[in-house]
PDB file of N, CA and C in Angstrom:
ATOM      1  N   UNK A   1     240.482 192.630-106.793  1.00  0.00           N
ATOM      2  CA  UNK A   1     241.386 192.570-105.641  1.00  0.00           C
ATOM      3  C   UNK A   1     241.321 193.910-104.896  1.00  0.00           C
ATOM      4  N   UNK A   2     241.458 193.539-103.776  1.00  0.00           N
ATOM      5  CA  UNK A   2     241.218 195.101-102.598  1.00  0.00           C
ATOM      6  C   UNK A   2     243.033 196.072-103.124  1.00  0.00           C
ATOM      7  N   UNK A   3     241.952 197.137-103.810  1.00  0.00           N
ATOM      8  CA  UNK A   3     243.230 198.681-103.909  1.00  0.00           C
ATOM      9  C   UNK A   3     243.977 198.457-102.595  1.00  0.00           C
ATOM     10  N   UNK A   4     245.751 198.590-102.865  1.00  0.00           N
ATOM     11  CA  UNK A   4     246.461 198.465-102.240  1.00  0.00           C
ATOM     12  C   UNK A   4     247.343 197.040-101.436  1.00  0.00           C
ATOM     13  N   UNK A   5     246.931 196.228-101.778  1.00  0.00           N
ATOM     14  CA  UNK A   5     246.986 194.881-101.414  1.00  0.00           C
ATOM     15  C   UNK A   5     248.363 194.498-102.387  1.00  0.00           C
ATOM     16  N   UNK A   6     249.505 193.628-102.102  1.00  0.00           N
ATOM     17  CA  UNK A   6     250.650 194.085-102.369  1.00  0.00           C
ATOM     18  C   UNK A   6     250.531 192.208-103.474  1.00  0.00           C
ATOM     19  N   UNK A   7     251.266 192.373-104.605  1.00  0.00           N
ATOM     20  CA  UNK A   7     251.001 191.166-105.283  1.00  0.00           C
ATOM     21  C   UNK A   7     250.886 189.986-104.287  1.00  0.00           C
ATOM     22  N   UNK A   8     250.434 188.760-104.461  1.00  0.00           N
ATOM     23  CA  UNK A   8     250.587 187.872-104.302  1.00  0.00           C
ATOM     24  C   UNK A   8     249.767 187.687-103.135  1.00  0.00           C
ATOM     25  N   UNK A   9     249.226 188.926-102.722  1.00  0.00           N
ATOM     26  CA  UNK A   9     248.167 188.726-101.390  1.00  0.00           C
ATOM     27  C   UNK A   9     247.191 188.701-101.938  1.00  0.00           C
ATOM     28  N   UNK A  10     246.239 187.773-100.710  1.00  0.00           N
ATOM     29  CA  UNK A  10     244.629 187.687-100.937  1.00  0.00           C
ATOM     30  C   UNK A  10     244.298 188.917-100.369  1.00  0.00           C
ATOM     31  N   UNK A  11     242.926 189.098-100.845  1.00  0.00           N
ATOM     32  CA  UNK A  11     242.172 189.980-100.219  1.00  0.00           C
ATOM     33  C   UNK A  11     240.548 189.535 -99.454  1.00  0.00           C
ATOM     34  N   UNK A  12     240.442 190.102 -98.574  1.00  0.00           N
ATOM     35  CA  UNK A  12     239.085 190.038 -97.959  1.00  0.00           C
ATOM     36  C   UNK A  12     238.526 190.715 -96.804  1.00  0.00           C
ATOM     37  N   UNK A  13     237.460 191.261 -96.427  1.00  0.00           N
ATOM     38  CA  UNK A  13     237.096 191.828 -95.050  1.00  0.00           C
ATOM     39  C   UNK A  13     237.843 193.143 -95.334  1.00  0.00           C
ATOM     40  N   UNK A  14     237.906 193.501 -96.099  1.00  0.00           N
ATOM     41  CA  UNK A  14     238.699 194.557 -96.407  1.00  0.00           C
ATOM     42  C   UNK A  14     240.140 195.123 -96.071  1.00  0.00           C
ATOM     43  N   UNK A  15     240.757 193.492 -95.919  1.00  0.00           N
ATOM     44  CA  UNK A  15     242.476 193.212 -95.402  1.00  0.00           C
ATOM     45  C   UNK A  15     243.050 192.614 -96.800  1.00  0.00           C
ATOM     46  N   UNK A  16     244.339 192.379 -96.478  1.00  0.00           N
ATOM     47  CA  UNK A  16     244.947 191.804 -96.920  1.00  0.00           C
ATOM     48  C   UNK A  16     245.529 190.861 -96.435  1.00  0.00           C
ATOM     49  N   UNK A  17     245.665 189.525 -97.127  1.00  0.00           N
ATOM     50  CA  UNK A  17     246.554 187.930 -96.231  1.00  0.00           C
ATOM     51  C   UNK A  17     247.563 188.098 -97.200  1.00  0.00           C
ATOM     52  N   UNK A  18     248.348 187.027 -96.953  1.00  0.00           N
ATOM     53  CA  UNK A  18     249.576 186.267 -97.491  1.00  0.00           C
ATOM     54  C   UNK A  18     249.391 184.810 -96.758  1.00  0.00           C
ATOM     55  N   UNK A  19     249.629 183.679 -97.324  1.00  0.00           N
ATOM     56  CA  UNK A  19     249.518 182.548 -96.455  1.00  0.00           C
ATOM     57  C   UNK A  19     251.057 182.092 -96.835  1.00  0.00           C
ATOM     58  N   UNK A  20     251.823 182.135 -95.864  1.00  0.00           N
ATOM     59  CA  UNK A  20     253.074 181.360 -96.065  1.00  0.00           C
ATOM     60  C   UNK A  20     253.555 179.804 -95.683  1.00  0.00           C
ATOM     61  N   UNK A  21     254.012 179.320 -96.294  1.00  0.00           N
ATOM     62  CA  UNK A  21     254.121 177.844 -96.419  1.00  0.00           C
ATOM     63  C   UNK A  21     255.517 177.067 -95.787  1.00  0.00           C
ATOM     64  N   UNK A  22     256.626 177.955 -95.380  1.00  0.00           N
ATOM     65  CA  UNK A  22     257.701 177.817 -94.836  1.00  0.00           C
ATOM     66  C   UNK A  22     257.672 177.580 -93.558  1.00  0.00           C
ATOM     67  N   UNK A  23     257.758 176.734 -92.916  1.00  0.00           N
ATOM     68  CA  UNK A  23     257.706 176.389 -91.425  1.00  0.00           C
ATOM     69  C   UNK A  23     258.418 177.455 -90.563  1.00  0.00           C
ATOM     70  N   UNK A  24     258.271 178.063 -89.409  1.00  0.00           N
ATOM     71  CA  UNK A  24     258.875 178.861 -88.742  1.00  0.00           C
ATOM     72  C   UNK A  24     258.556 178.566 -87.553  1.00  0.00           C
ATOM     73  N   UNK A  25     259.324 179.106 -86.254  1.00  0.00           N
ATOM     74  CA  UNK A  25     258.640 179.001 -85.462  1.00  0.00           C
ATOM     75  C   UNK A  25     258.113 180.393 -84.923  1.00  0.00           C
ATOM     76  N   UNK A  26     257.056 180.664 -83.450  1.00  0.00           N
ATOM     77  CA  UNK A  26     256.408 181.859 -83.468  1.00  0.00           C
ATOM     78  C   UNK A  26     257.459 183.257 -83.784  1.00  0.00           C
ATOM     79  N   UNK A  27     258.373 182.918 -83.379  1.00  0.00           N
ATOM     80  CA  UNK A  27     259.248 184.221 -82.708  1.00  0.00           C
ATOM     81  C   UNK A  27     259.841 184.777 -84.629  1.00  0.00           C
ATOM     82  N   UNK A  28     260.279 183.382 -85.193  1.00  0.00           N
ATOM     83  CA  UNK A  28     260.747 184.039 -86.516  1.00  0.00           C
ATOM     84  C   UNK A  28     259.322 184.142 -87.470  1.00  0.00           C
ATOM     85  N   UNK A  29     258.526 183.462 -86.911  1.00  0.00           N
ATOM     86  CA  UNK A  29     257.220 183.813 -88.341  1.00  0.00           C
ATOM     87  C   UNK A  29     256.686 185.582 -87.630  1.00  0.00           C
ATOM     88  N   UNK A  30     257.028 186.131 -86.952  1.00  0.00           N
ATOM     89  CA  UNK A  30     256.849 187.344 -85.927  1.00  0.00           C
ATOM     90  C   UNK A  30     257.303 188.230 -86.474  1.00  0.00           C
ATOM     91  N   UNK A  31     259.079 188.116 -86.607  1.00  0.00           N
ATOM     92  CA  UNK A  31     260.075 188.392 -86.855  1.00  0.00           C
ATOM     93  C   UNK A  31     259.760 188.840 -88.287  1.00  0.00           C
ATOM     94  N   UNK A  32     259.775 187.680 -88.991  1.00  0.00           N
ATOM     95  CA  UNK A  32     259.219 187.435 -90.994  1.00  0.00           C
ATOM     96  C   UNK A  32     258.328 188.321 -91.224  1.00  0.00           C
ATOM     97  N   UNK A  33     256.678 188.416 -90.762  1.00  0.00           N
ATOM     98  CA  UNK A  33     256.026 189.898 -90.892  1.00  0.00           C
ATOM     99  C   UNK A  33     256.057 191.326 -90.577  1.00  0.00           C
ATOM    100  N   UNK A  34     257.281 191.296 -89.821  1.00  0.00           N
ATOM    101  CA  UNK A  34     257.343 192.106 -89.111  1.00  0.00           C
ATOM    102  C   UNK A  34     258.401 193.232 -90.423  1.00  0.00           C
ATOM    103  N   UNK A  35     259.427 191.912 -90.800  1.00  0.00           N
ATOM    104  CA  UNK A  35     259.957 192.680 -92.030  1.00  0.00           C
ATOM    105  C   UNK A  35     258.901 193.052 -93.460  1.00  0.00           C
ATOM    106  N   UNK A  36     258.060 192.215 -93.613  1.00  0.00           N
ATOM    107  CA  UNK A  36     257.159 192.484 -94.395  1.00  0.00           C
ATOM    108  C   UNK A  36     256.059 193.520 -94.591  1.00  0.00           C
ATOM    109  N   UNK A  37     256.489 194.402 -93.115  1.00  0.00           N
ATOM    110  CA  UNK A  37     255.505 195.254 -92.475  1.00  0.00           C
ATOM    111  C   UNK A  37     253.861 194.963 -92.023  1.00  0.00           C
ATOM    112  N   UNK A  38     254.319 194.083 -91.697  1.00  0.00           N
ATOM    113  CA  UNK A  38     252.628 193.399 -91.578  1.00  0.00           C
ATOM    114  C   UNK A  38     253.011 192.423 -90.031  1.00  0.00           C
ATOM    115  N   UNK A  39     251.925 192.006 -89.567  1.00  0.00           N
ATOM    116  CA  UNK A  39     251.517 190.843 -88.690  1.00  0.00           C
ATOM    117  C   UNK A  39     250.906 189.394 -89.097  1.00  0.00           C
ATOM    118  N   UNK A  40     251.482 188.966 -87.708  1.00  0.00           N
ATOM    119  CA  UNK A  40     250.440 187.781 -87.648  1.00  0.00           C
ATOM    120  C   UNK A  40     249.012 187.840 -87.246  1.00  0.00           C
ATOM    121  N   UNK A  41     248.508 187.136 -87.975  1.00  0.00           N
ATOM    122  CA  UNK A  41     246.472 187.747 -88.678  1.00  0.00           C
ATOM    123  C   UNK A  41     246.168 187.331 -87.332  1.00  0.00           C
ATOM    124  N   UNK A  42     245.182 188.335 -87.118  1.00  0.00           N
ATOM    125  CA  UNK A  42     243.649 188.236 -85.685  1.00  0.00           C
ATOM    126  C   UNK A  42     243.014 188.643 -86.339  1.00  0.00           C
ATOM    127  N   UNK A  43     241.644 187.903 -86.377  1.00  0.00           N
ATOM    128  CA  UNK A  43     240.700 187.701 -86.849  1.00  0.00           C
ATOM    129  C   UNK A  43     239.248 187.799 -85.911  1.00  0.00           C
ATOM    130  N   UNK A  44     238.370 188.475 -85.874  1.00  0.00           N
ATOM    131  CA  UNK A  44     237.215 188.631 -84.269  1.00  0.00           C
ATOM    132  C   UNK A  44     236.347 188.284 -85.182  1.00  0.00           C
ATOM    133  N   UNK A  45     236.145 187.647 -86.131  1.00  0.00           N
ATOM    134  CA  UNK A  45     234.549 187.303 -86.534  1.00  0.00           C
ATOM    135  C   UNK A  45     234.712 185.519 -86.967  1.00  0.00           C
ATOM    136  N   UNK A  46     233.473 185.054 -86.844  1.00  0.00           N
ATOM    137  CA  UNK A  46     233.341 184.097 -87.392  1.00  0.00           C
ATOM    138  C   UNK A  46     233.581 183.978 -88.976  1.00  0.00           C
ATOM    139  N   UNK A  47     232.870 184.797 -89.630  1.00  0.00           N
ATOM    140  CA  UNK A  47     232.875 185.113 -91.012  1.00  0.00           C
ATOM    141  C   UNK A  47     234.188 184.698 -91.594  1.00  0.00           C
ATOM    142  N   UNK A  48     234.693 185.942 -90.784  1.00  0.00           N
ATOM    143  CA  UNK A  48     236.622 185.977 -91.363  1.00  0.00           C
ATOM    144  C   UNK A  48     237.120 184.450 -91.332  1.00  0.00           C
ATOM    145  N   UNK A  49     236.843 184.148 -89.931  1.00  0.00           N
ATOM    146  CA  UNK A  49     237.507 182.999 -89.940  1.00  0.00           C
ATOM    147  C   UNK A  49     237.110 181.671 -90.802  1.00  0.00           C
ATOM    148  N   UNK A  50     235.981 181.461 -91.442  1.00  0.00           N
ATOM    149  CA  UNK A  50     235.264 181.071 -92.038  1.00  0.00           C
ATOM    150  C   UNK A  50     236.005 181.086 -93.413  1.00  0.00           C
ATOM    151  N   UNK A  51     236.394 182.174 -94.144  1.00  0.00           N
ATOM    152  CA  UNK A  51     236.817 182.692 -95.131  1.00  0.00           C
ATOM    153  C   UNK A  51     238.044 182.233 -95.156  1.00  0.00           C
ATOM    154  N   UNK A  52     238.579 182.447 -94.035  1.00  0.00           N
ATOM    155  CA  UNK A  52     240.452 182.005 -94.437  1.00  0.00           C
ATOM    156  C   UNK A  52     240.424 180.785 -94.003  1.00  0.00           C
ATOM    157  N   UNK A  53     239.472 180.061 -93.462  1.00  0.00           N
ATOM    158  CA  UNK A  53     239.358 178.640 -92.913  1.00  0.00           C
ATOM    159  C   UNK A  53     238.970 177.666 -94.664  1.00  0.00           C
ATOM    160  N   UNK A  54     238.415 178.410 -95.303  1.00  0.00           N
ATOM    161  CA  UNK A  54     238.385 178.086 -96.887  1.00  0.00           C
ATOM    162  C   UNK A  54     239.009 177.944 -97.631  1.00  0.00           C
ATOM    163  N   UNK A  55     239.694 179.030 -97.642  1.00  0.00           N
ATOM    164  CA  UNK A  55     241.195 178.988 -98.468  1.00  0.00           C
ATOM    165  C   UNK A  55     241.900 178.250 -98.156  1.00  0.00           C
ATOM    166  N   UNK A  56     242.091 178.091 -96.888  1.00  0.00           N
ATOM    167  CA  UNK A  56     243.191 177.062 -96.508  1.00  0.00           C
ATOM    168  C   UNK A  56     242.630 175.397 -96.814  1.00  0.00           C
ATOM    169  N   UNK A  57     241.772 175.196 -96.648  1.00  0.00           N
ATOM    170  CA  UNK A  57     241.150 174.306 -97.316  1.00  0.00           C
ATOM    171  C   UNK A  57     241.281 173.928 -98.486  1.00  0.00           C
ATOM    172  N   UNK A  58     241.312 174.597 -99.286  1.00  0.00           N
ATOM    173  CA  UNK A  58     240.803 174.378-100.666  1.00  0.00           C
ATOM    174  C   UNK A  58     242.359 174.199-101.626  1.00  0.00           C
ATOM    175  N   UNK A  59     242.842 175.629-100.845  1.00  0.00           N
ATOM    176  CA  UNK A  59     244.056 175.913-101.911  1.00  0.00           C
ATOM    177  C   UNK A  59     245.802 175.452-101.050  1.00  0.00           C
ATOM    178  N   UNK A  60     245.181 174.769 -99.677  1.00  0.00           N
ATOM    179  CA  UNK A  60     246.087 173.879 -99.444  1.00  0.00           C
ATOM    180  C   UNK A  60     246.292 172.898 -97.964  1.00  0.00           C
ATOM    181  N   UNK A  61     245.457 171.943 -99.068  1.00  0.00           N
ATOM    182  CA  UNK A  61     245.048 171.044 -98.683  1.00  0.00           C
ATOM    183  C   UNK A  61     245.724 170.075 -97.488  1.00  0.00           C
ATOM    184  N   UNK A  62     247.160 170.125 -97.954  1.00  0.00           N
ATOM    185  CA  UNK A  62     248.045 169.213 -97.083  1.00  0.00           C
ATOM    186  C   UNK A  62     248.615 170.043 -96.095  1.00  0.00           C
ATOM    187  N   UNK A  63     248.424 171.180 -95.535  1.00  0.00           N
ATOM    188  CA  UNK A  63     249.115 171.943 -95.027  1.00  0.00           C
ATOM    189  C   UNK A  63     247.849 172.539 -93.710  1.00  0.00           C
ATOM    190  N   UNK A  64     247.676 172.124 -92.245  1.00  0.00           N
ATOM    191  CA  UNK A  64     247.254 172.006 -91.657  1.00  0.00           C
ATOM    192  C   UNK A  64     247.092 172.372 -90.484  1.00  0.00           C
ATOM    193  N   UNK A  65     248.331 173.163 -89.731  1.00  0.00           N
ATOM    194  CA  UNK A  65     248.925 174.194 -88.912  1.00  0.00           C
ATOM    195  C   UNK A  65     249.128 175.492 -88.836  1.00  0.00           C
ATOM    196  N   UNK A  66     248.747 176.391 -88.590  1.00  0.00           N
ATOM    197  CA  UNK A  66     249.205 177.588 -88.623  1.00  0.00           C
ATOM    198  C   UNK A  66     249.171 178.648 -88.114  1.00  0.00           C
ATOM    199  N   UNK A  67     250.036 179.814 -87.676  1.00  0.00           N
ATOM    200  CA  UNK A  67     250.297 180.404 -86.680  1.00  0.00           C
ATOM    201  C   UNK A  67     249.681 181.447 -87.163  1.00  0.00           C
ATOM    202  N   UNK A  68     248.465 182.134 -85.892  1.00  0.00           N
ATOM    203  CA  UNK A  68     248.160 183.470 -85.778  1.00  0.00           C
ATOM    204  C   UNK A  68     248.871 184.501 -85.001  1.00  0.00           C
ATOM    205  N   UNK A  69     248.295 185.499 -84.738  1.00  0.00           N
ATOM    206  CA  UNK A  69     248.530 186.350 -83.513  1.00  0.00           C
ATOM    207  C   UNK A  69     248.269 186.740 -82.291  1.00  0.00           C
ATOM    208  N   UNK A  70     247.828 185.379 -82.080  1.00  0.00           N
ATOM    209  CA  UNK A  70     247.648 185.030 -80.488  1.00  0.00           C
ATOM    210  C   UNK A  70     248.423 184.333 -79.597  1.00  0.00           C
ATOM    211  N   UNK A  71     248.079 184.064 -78.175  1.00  0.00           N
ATOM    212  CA  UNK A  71     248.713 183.001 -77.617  1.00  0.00           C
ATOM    213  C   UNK A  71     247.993 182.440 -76.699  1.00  0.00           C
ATOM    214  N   UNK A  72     247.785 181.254 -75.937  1.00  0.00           N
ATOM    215  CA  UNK A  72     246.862 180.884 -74.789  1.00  0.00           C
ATOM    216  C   UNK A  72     247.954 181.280 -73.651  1.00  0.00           C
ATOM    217  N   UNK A  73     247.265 182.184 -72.695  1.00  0.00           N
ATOM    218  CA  UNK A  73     248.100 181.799 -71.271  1.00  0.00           C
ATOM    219  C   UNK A  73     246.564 181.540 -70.107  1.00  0.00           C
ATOM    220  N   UNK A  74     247.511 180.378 -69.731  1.00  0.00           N
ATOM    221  CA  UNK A  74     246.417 179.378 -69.019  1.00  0.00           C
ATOM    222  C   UNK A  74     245.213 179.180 -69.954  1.00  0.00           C
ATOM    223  N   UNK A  75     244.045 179.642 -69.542  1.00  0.00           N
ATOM    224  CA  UNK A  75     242.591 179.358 -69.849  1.00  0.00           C
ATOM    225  C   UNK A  75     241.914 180.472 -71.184  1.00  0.00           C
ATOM    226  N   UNK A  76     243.096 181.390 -71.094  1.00  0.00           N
ATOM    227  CA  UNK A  76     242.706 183.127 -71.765  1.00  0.00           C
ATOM    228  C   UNK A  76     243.382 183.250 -72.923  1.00  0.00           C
ATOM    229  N   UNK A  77     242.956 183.589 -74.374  1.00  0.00           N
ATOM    230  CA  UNK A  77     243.779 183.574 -75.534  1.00  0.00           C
ATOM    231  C   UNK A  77     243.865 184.792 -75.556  1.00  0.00           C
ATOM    232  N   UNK A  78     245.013 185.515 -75.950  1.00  0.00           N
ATOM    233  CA  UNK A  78     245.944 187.173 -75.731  1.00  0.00           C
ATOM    234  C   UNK A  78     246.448 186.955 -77.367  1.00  0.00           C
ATOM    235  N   UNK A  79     245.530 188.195 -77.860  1.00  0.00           N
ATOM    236  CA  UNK A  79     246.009 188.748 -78.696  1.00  0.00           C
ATOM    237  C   UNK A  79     247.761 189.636 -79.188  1.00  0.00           C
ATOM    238  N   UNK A  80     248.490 189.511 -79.901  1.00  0.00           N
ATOM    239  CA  UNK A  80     249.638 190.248 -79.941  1.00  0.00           C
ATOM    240  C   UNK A  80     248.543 191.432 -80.216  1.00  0.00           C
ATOM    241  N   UNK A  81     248.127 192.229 -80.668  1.00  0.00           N
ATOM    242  CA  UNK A  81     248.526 193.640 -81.557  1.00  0.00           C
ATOM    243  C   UNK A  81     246.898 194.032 -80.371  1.00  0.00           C
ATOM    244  N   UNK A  82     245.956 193.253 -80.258  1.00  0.00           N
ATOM    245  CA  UNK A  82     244.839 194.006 -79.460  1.00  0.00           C
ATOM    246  C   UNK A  82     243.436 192.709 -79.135  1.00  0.00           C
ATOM    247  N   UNK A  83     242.831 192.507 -78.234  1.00  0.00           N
ATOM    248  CA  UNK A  83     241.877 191.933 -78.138  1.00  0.00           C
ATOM    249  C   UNK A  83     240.933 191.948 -78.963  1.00  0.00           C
ATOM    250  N   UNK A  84     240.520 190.397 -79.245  1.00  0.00           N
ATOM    251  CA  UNK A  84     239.140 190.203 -80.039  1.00  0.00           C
ATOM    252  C   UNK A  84     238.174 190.682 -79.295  1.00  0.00           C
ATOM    253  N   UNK A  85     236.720 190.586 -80.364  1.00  0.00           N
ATOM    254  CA  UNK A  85     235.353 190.954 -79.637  1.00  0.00           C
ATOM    255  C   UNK A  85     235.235 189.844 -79.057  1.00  0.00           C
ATOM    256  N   UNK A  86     234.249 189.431 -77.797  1.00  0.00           N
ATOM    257  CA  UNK A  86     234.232 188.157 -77.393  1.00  0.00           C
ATOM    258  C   UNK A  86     233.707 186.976 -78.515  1.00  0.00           C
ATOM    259  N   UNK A  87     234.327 185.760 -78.049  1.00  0.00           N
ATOM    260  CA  UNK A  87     234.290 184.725 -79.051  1.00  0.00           C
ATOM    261  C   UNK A  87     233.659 183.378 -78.555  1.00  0.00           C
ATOM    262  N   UNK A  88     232.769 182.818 -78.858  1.00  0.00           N
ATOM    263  CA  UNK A  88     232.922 181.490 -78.315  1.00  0.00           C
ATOM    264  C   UNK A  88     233.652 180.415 -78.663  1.00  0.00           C
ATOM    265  N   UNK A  89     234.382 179.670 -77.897  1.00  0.00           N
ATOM    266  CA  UNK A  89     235.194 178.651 -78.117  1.00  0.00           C
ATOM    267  C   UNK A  89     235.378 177.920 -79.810  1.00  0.00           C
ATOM    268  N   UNK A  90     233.788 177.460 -80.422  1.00  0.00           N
ATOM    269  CA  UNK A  90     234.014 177.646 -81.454  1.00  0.00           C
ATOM    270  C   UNK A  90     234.188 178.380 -82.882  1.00  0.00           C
ATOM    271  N   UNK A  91     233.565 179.456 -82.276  1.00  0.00           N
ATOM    272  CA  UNK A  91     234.632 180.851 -83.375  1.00  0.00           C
ATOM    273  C   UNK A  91     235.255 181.224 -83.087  1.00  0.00           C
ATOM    274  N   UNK A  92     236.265 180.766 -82.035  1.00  0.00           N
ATOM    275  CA  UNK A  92     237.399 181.554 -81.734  1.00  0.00           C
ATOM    276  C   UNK A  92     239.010 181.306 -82.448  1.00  0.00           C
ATOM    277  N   UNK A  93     238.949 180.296 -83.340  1.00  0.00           N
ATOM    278  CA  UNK A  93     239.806 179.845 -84.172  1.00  0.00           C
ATOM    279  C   UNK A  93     240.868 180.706 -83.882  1.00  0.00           C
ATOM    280  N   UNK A  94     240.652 181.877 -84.811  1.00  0.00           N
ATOM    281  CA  UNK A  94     241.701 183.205 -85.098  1.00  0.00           C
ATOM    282  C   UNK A  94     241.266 184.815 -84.720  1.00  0.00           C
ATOM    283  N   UNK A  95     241.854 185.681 -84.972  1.00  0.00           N
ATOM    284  CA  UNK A  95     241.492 186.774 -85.001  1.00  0.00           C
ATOM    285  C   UNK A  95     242.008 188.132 -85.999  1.00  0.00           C
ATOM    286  N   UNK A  96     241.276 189.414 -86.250  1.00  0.00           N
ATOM    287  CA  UNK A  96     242.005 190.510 -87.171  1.00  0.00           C
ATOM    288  C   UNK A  96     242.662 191.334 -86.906  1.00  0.00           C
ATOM    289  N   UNK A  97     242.927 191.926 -87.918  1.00  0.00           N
ATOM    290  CA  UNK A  97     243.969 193.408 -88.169  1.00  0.00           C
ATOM    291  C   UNK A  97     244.012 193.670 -88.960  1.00  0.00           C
ATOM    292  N   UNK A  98     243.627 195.466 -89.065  1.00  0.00           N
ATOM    293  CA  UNK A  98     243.502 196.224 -90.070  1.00  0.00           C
ATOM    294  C   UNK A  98     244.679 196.195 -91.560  1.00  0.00           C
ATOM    295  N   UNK A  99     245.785 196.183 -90.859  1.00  0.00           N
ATOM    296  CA  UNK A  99     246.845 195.969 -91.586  1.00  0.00           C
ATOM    297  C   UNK A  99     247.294 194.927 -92.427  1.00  0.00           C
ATOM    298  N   UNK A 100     248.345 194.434 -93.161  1.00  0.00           N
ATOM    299  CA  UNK A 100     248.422 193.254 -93.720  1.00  0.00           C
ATOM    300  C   UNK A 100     248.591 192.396 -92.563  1.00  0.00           C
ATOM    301  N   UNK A 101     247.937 190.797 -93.244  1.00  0.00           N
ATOM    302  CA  UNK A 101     248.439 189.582 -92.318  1.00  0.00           C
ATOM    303  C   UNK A 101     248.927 188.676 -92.804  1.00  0.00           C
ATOM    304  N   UNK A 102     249.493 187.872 -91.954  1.00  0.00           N
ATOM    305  CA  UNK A 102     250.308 186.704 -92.946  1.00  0.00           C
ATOM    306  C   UNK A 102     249.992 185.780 -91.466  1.00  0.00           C
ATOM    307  N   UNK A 103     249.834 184.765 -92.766  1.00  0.00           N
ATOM    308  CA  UNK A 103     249.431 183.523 -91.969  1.00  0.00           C
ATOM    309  C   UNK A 103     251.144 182.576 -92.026  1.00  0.00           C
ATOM    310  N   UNK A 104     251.195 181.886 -91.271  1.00  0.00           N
ATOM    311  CA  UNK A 104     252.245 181.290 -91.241  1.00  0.00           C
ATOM    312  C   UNK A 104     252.233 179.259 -90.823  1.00  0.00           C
ATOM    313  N   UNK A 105     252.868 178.659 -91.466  1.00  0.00           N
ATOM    314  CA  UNK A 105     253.002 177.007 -91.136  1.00  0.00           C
ATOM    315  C   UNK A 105     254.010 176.902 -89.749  1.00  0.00           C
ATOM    316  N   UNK A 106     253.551 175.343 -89.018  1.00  0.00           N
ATOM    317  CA  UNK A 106     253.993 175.552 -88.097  1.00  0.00           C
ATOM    318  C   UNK A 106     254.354 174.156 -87.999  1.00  0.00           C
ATOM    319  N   UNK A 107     254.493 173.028 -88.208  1.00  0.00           N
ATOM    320  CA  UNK A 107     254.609 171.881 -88.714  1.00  0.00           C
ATOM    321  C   UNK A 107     254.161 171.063 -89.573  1.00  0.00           C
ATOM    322  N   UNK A 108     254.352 170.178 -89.856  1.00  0.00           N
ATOM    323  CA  UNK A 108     253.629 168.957 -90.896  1.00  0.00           C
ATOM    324  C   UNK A 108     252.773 168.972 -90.739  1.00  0.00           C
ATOM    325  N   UNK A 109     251.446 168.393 -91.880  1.00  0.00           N
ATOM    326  CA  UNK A 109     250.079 168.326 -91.683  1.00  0.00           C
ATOM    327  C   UNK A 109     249.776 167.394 -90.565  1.00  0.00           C
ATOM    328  N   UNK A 110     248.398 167.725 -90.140  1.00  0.00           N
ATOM    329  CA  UNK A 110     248.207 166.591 -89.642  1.00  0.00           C
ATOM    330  C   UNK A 110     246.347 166.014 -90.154  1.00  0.00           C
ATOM    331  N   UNK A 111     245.905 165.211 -89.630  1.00  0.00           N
ATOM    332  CA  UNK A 111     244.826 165.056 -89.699  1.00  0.00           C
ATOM    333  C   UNK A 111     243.677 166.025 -89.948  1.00  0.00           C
ATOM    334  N   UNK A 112     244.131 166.875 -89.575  1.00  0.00           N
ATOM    335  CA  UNK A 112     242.672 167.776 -88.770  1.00  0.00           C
ATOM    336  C   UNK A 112     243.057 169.563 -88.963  1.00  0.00           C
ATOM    337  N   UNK A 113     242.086 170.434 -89.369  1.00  0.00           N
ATOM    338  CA  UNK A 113     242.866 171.946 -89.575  1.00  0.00           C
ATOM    339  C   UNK A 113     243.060 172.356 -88.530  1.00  0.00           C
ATOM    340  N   UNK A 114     243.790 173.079 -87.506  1.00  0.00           N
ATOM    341  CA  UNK A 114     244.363 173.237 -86.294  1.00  0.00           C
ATOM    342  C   UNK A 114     244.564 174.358 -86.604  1.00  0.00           C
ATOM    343  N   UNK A 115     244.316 175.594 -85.689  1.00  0.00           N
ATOM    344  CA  UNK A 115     244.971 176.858 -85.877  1.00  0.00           C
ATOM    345  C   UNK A 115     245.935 176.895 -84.482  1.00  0.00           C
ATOM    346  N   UNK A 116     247.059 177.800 -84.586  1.00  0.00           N
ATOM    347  CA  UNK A 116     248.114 178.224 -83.422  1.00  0.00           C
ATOM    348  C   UNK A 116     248.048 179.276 -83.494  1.00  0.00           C
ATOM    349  N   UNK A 117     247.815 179.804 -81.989  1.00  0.00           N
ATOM    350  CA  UNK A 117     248.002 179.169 -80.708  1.00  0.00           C
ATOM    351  C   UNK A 117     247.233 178.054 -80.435  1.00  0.00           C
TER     352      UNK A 117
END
């Protein structure tokens, strides 16, 4: 496990996650890392996203939504904490940060893995 990474977090890319399972919406799952001293995860590589696109897969399965640290306004996805490297539409899932991240649920599963924004 990556030195410094606080129990119960994953490690990878040389970060730390938390994937939380409690529904919130943006402003309190914001709010929630924010006490945790950490953010909501941006992610600029395919790789990364690849990686936590796995986990979530694997280790939970029914759970299908979930909030990063972005937002769409209009046509343009805006990072909270700083802009990704450019992305194409299909690696643009999520994005990183150096710091801890926590992933967060955002409703019931649905069909299909969906990231938010």
């Amino acid at each position: 496990i990556l030195s410094g990474c606080p129990d119960g977090w994953q490690s990878g890319f040389g970060k730390c996650y938390k994937f939380y399972t409690n529904a919130k919406n943006f402003q309190q799952a914001t709010n929630y890392c924010a006490d945790m001293n950490a953010s909501l995860v941006n992610i600029d590589s395919y790789e990364e996203n690849h990686f936590l696109s796995n986990i979530l897969k694997n280790s939970m399965p029914d759970i299908h939504q979930w909030y990063t640290g972005g937002r769409k306004a209009g046509n343009v996805w805006k990072w909270e904490k700083r802009t990704p490297k450019n992305l194409n539409s299909r690696k643009r899932n999520v994005a990183r940060k150096s710091s801890p991240s926590l992933f967060r649920t955002v409703r019931s599963p649905i069909n299909q893995l969906k990231w938010f924004p």
